[in-house]
N, C-alpha and C. Protein backbone atom coordinates (compact mmCIF):
# COMPACT_ATOMS: atom_id res chain seq x y z
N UNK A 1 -14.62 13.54 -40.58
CA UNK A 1 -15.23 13.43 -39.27
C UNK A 1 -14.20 13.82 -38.20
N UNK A 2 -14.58 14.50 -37.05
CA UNK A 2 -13.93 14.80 -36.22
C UNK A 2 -13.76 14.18 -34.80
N UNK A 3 -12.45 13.42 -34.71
CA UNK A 3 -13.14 12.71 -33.19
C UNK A 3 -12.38 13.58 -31.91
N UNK A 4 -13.95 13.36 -31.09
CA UNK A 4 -12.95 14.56 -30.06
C UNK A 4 -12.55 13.52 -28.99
N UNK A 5 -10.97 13.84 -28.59
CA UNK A 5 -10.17 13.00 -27.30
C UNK A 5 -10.56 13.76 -26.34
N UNK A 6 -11.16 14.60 -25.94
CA UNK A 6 -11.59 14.71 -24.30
C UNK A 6 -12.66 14.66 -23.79
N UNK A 7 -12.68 13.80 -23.20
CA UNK A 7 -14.10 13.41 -22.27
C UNK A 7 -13.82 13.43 -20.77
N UNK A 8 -14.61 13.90 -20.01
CA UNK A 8 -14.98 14.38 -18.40
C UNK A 8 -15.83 13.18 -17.81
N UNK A 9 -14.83 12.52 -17.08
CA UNK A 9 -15.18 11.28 -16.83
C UNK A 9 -15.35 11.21 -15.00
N UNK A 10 -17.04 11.05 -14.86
CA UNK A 10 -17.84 11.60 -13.73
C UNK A 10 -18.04 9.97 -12.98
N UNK A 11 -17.15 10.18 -11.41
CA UNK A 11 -17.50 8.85 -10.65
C UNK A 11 -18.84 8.40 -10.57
N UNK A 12 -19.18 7.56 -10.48
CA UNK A 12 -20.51 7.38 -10.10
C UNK A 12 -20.74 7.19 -8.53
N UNK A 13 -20.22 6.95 -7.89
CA UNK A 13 -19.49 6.29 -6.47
C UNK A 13 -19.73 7.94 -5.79
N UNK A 14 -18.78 8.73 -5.94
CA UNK A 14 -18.32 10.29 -5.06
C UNK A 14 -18.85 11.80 -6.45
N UNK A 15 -19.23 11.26 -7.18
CA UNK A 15 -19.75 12.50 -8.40
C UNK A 15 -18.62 12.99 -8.73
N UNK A 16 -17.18 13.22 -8.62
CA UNK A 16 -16.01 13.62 -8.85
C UNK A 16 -15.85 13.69 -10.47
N UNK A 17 -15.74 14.96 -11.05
CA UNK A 17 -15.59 14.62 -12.74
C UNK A 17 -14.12 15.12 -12.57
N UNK A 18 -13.56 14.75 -13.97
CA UNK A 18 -11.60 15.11 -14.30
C UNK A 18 -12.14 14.58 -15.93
N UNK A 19 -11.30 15.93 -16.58
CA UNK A 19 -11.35 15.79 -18.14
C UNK A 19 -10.19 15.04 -17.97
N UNK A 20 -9.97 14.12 -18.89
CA UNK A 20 -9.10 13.11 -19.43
C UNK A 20 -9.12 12.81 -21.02
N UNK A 21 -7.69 12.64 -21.03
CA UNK A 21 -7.93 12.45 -22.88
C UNK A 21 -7.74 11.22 -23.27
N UNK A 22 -8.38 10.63 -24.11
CA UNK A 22 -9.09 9.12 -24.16
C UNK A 22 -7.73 8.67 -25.28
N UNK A 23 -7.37 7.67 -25.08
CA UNK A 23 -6.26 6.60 -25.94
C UNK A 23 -6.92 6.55 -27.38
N UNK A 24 -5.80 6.52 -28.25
CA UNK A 24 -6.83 6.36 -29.65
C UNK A 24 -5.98 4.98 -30.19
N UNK A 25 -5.61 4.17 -29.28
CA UNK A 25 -5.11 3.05 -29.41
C UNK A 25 -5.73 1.74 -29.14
N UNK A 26 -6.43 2.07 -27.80
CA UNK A 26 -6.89 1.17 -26.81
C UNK A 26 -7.62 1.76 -26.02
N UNK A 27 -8.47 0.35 -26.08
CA UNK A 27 -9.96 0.56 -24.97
C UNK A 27 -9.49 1.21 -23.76
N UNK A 28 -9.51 1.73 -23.12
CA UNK A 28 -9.64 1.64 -21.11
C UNK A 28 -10.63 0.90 -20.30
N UNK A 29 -10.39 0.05 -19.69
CA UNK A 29 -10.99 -0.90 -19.24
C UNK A 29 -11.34 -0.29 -17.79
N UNK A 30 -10.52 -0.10 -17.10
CA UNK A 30 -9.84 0.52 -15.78
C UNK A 30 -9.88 2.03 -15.54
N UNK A 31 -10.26 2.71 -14.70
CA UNK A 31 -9.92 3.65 -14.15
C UNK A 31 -10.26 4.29 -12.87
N UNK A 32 -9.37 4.81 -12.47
CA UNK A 32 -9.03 4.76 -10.98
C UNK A 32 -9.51 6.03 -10.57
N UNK A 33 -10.33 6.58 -9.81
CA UNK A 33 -10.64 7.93 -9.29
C UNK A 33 -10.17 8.28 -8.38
N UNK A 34 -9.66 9.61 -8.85
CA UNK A 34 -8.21 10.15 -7.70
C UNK A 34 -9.03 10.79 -6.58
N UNK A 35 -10.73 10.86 -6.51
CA UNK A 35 -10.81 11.60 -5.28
C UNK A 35 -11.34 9.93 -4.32
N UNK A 36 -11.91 8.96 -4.67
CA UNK A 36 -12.41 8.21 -3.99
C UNK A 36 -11.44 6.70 -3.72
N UNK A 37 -10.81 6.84 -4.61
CA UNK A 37 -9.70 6.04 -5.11
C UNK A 37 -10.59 4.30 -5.55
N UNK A 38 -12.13 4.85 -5.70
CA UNK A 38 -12.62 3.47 -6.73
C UNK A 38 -12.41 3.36 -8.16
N UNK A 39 -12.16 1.64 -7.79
CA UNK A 39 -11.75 1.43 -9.85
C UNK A 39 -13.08 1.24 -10.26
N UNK A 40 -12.91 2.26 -11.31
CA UNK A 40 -14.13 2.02 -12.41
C UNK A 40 -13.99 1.07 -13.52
N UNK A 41 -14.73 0.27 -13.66
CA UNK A 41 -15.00 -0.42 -14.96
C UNK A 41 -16.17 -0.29 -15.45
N UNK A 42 -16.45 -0.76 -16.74
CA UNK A 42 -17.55 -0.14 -18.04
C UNK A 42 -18.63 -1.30 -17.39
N UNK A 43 -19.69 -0.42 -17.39
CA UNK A 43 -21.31 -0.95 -17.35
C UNK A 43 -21.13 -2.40 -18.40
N UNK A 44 -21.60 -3.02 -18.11
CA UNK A 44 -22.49 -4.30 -19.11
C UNK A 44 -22.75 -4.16 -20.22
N UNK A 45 -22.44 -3.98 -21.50
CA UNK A 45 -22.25 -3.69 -22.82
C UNK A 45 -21.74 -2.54 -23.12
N UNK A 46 -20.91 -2.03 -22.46
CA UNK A 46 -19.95 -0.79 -23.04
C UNK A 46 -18.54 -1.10 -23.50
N UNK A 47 -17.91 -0.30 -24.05
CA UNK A 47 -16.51 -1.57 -24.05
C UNK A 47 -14.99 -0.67 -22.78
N UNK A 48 -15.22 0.57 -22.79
CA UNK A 48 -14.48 0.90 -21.63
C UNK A 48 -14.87 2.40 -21.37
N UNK A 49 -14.32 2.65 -20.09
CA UNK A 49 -14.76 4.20 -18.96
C UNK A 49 -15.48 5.02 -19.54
N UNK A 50 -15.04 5.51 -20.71
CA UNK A 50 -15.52 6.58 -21.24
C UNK A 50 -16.86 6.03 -21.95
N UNK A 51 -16.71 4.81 -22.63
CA UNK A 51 -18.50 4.86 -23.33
C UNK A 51 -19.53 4.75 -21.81
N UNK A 52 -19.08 4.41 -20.70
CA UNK A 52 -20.08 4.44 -18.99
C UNK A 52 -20.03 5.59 -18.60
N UNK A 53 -18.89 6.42 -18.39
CA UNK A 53 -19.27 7.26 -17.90
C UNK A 53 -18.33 8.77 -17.89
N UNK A 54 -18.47 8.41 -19.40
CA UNK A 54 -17.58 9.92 -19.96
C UNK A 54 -18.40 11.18 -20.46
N UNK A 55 -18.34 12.31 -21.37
CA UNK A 55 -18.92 12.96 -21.70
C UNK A 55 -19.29 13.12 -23.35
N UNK A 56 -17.75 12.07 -23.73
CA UNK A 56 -17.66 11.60 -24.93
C UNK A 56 -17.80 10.34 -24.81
N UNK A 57 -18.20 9.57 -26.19
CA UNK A 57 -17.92 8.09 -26.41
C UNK A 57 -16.34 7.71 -26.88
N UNK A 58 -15.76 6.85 -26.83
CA UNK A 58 -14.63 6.85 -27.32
C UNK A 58 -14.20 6.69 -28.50
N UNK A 59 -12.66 7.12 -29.35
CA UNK A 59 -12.20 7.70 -30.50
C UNK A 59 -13.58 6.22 -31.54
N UNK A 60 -12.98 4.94 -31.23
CA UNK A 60 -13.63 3.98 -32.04
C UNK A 60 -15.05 3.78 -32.48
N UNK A 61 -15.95 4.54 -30.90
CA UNK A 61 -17.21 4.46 -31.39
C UNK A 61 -17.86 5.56 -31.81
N UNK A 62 -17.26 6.50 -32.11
CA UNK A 62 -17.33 8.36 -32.29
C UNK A 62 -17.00 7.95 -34.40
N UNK A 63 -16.36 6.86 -34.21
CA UNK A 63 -16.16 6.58 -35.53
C UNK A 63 -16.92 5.77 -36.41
N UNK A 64 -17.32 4.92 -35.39
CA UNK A 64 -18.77 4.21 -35.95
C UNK A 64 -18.17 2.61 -36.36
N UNK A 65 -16.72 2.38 -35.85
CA UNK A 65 -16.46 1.25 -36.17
C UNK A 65 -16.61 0.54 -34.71
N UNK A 66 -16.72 -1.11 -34.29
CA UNK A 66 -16.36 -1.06 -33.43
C UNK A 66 -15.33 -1.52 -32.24
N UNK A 67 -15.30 -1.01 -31.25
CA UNK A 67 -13.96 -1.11 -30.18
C UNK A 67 -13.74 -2.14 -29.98
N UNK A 68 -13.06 -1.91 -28.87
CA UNK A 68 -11.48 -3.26 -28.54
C UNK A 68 -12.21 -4.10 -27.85
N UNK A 69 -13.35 -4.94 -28.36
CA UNK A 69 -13.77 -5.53 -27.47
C UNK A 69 -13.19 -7.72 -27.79
């Protein structure tokens, strides 16, 4: 299986997307948007940025096990 680390992670706040390459260590809980400068955190049952509002899900759930929650 192939997990892909880059996901394009789109504000919800200012629409601003930036590819970013996702930790294959640890969740991201946090992230900060460099055009609006709001912190994002994960929707209500996601476990971080990228499963809310990436283009990928992240390395853990792309794997089918699950994340750092």
């Amino acid at each position: 299986m192939n997990i892909v680390l880059q996901s394009t992670i789109t504000c919800p706040v200012c629409g601003h997307k930036k590819e970013e390459t996702m930790p294959t260590v640890a969740c991201q809980y946090f992230y900060e948007c460099e055009n609006c400068k709001k912190i994002l955190k994960p929707k209500q049952g996601d476990c971080c940025v990228y499963c809310s509002y990436g283009t990928v899900k992240c390395p853990p759930i792309q794997a089918g096990t699950s994340c750092c929650k």
